[in-house]
Protein backbone atom coordinates (compact mmCIF):
# COMPACT_ATOMS: atom_id res chain seq x y z
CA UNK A 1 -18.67 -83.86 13.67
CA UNK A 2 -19.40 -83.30 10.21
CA UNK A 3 -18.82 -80.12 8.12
CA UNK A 4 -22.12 -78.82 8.17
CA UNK A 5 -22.10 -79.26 12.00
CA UNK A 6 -19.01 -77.32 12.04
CA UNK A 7 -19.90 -74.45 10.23
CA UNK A 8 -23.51 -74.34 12.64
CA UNK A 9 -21.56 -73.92 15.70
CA UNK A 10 -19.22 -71.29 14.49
CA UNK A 11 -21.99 -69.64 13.66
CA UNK A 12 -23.86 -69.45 17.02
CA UNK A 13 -20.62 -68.84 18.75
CA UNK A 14 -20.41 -65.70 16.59
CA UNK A 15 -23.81 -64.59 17.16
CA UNK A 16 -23.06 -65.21 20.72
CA UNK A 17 -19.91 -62.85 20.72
CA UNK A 18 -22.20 -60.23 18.94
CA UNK A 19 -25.36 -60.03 21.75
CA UNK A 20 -22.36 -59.94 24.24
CA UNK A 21 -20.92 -57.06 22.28
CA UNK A 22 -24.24 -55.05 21.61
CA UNK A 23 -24.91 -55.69 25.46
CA UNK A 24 -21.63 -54.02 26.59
CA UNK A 25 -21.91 -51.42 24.20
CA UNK A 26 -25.81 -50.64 26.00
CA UNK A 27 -24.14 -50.81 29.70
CA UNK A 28 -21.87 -48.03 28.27
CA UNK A 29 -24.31 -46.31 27.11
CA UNK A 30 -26.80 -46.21 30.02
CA UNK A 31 -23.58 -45.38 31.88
CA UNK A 32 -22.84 -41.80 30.06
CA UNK A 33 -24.86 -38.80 30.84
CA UNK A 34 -27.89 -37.87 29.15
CA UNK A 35 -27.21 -35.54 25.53
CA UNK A 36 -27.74 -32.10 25.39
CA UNK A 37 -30.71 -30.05 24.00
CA UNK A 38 -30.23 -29.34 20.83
CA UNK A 39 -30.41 -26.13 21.46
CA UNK A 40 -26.95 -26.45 23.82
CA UNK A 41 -25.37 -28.37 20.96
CA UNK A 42 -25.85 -25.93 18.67
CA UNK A 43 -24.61 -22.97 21.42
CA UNK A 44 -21.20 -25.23 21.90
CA UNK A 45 -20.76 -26.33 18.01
CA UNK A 46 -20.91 -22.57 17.64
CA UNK A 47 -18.64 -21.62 19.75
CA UNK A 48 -16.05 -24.41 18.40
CA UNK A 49 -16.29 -22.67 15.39
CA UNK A 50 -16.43 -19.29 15.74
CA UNK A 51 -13.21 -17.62 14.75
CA UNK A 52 -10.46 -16.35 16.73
CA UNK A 53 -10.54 -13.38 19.22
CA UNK A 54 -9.47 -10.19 17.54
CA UNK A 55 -5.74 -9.04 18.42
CA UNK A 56 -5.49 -6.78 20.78
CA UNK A 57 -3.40 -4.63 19.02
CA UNK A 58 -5.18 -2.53 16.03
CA UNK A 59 -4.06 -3.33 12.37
CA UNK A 60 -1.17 -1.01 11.30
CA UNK A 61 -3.19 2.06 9.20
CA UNK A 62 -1.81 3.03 6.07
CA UNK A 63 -2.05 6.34 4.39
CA UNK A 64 -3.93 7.83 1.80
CA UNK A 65 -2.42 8.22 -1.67
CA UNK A 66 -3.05 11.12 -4.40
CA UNK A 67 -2.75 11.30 -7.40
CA UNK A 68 -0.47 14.29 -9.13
CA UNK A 69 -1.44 15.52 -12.00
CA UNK A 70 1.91 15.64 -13.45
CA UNK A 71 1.17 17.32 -16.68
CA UNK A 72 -0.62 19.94 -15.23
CA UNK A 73 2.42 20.83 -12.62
CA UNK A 74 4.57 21.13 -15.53
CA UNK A 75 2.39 23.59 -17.37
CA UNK A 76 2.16 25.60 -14.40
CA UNK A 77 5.84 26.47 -14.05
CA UNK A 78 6.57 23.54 -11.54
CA UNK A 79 9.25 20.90 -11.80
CA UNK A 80 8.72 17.53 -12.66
CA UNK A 81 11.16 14.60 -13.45
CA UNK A 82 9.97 14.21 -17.30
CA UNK A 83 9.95 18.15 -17.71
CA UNK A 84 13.20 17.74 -19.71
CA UNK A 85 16.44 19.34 -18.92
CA UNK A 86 14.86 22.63 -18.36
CA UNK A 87 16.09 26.09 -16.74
CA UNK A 88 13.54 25.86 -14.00
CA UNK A 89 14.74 22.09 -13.03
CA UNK A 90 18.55 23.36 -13.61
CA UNK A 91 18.06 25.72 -11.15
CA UNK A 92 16.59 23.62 -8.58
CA UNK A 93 19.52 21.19 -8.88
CA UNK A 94 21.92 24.03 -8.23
CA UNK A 95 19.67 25.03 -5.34
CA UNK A 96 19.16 21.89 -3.80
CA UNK A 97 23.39 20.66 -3.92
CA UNK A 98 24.38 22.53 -0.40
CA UNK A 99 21.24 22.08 1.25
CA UNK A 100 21.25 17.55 0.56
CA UNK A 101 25.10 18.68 1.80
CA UNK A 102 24.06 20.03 5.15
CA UNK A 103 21.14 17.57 5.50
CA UNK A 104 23.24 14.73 7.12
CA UNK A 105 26.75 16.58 7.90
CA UNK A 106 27.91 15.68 11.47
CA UNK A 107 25.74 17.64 13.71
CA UNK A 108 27.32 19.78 16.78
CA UNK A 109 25.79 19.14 20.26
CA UNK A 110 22.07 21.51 20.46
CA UNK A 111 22.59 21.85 16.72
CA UNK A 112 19.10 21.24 14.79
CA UNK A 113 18.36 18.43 12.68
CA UNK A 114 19.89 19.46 9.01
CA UNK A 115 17.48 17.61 6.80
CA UNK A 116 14.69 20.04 7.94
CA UNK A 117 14.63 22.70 6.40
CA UNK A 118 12.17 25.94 6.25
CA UNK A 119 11.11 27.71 3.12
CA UNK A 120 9.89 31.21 4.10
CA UNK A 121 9.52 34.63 2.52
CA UNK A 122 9.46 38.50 3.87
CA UNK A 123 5.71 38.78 2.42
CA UNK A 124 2.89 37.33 0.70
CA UNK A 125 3.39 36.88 -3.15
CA UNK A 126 7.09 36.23 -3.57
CA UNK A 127 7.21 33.24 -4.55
CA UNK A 128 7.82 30.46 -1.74
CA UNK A 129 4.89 27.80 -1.63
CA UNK A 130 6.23 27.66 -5.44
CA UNK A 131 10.12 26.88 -4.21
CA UNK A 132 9.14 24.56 -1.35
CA UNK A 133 6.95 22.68 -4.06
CA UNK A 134 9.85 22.66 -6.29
CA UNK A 135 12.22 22.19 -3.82
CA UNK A 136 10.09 18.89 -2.90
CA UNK A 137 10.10 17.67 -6.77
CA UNK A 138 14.23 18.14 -7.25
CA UNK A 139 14.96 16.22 -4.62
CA UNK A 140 12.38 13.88 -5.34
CA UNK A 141 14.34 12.78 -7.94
CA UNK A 142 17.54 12.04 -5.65
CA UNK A 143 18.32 8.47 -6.26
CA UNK A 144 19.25 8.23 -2.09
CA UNK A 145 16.93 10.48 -0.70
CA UNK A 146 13.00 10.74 -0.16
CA UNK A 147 10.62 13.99 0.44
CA UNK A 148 8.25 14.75 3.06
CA UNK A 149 6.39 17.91 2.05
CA UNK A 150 4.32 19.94 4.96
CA UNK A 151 2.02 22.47 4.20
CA UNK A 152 3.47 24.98 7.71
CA UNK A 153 1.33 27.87 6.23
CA UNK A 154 -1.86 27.24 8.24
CA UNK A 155 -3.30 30.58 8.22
CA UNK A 156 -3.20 30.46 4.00
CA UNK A 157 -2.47 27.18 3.44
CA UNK A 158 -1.66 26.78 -0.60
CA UNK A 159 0.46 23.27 -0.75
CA UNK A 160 -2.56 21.39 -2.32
CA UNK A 161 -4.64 24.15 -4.10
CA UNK A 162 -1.78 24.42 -6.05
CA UNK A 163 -1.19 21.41 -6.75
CA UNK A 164 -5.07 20.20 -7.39
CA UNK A 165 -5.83 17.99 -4.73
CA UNK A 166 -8.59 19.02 -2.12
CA UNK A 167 -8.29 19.97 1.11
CA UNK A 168 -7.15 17.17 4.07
CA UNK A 169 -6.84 16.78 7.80
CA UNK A 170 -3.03 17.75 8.44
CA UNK A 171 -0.35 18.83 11.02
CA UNK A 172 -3.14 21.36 13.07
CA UNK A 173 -4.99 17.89 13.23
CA UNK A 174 -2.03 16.29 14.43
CA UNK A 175 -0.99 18.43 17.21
CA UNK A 176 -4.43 18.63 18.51
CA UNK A 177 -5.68 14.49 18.70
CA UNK A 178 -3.01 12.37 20.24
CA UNK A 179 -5.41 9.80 19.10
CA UNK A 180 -4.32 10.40 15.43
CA UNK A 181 -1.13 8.95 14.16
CA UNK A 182 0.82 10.46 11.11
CA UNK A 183 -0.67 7.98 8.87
CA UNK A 184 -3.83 9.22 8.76
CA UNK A 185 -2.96 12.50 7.19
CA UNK A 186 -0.03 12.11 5.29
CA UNK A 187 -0.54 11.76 1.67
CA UNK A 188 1.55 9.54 -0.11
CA UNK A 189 1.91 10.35 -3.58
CA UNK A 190 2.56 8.86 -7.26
CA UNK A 191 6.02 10.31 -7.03
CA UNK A 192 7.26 7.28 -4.91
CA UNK A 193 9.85 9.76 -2.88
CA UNK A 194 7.14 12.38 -2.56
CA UNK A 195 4.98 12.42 0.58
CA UNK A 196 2.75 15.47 1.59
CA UNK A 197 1.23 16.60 4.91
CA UNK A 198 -1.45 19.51 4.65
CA UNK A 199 -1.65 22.23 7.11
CA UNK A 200 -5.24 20.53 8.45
CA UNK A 201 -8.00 22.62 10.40
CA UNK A 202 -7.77 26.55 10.81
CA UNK A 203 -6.80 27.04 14.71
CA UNK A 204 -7.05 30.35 16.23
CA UNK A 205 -3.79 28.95 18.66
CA UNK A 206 -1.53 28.15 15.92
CA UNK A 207 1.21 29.71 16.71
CA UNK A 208 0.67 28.38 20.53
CA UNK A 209 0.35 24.92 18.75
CA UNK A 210 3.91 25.26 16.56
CA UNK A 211 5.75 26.29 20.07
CA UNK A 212 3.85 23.03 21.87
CA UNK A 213 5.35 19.92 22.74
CA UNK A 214 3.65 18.34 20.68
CA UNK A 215 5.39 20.14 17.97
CA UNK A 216 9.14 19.35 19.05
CA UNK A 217 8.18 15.69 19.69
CA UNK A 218 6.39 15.80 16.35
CA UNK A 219 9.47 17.44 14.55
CA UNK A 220 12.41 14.92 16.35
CA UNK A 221 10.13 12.25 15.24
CA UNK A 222 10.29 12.72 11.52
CA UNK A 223 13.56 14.34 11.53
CA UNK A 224 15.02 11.12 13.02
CA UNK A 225 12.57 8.54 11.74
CA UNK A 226 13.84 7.47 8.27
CA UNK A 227 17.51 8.12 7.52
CA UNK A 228 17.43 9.30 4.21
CA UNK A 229 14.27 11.57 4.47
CA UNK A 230 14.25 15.33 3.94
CA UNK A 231 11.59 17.07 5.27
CA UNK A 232 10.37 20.77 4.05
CA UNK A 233 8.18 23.12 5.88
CA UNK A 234 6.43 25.71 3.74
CA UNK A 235 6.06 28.59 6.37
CA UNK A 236 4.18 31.64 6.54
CA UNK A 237 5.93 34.72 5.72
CA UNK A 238 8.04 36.45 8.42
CA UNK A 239 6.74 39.64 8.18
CA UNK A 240 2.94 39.07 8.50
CA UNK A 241 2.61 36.11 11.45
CA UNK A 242 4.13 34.77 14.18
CA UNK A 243 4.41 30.97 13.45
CA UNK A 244 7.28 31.38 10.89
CA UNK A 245 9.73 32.84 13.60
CA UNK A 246 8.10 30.06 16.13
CA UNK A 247 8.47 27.52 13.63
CA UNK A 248 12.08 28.43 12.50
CA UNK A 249 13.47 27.25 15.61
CA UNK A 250 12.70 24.15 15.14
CA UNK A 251 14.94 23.84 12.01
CA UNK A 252 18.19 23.25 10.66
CA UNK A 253 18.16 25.17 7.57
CA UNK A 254 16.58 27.89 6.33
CA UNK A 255 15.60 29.51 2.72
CA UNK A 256 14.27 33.25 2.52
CA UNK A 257 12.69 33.41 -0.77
CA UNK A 258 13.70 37.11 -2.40
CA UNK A 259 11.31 38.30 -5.14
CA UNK A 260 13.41 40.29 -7.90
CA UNK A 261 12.22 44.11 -8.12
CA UNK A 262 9.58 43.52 -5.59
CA UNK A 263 10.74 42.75 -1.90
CA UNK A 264 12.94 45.60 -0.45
CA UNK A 265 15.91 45.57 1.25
CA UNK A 266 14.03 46.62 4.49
CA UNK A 267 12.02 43.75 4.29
CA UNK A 268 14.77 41.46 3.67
CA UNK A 269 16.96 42.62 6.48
CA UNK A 270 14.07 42.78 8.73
CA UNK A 271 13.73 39.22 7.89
CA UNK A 272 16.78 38.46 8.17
CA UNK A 273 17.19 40.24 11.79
CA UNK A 274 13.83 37.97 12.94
CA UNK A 275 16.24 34.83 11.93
CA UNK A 276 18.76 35.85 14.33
CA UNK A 277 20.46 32.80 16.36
CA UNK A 278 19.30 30.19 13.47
CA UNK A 279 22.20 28.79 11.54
CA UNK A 280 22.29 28.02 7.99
CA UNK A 281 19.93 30.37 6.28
CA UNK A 282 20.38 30.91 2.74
CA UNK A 283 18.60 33.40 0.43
CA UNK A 284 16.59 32.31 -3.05
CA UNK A 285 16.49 35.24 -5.20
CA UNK A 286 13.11 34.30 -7.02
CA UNK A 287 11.82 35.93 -10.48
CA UNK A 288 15.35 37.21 -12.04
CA UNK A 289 14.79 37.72 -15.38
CA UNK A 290 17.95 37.00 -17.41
CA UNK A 291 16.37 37.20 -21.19
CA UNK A 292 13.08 38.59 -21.89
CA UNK A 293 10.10 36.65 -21.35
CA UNK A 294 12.20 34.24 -18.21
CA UNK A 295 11.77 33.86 -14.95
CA UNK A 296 15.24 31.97 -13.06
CA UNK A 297 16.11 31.82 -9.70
CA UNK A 298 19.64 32.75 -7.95
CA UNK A 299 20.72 30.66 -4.85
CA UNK A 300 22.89 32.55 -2.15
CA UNK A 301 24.39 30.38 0.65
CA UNK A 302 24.88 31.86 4.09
């Protein structure tokens, strides 16, 4: 056989193999089951693609964050950390030594939580949203130690009026919607350390709502929550409602702002009778006036 006749028959053996090929490939074919509509394609491509099932567990919230106006606090008369080695911040270091002492000392059994600690007054006027905010600030600037600020006053509530922010849902809000969790009304601030929770709603059953539950699961839960956290409660005065005395047995310490020349010793030992059976309360005597034209403050320790 010759070259040429060679290379002919290879070449109609291969054509051969390729009709058998093509004619398995159509008995497959006829074998399968007919295609979809198009429209049932498209339904199952979709549905290949389509993303993942949410969790079942909703994204951790976060909270909101202010803004302090840290120039204006300081021209107000509040503390702030580059105010300079002033009187005002002097005094709030002195004020602030025993009470960071008695936050974390070893606790007797059915003693309250130390780190939370109530800043109250006899009356309206003397001077206490201005020491809890202060308060807040000095140990703000603790290098171990962070600040939860809570605006307790809910009948006047005066936390963030005087510190310029606008009003916010708060601890009312809290105690009243098990739904809402403390991140949505905590304000988190520019002062890393410094974290504020407003008083929330007006509630005709506040002082029902302080003496709740709630309230003592609430209070456990950020007294135990974060080790290094102190945690201040401005209150109302003593002398005018009846949350302050409700909400003083929740804490550990106490400090019964004194206004120089202006509260009287009646109101102060009434006061002072009304925080009978809590431990650690200690007396700021607010407004002294040491050299013309200054206000200090005085710390007594009881």
């Amino acid at each position: 056989m010759s070259i040429i006749e060679k290379a002919a028959s290879r070449i109609d053996n291969k054509k051969g193999e390729a009709q058998g090929a093509l004619a398995g490939t159509a008995r497959h074919a006829d074998s399968l089951p007919p295609a979809p509509p198009a429209a049932v394609a498209e339904a199952v491509t979709a549905t290949a693609t389509a993303p993942a099932a949410a969790p079942l567990h909703a994204p951790r919230r976060t909270a909101n964050h202010v803004e302090l106006d840290l120039e204006r606090m300081h021209g107000i008369g509040l503390v702030t950390a580059a105010g300079g080695r002033t009187t005002l911040v002097e005094d709030f270091r002195i004020i602030k030594r025993p009470l960071l002492k008695r936050a974390f000392a070893a606790r007797a059994p059915g003693e309250k939580p130390g780190n939370l600690i109530m800043v109250t007054s006899s009356l309206p006027g003397e001077g206490k949203t201005f020491c809890s905010i202060n308060l807040a600030m000095s140990i703000a600037m603790e290098l171990d130690h962070t600040v939860l600020l809570i605006d307790a006053d809910v009948a006047r509530p005066s936390v963030l009026r005087t510190l310029g922010l606008p009003a916010h849902r708060g601890l009312m809000d809290l105690l009243l919607d098990d739904k809402l969790d403390m991140s949505d009304v905590m304000l988190r601030t520019n002062v890393n350390t410094l974290s504020i929770l407003p008083a929330g709603s007006n509630n005709p059953r506040a002082t029902e709502l302080l003496a709740s539950q709630a309230m003592s699961t609430f209070v456990y839960e950020i007294a135990n929550r974060y080790p290094d956290r102190i945690v201040i409660f401005d209150s109302p005065p003593l002398l005018l409602t009846s949350e302050a005395h409700v909400l003083a047995s929740h804490m550990g310490q106490i400090a019964l702002v004194v206004e120089a020349e202006g509260t009287t010793q009646h109101a102060v030992k009434e006061s002072l009778r009304q925080l009978e059976g809590c431990s650690n309360v200690n007396l700021i005597y607010n407004k002294t006036r040491e050299f013309p034209g200054t206000e200090t403050y005085d710390y007594h320790y009881g």
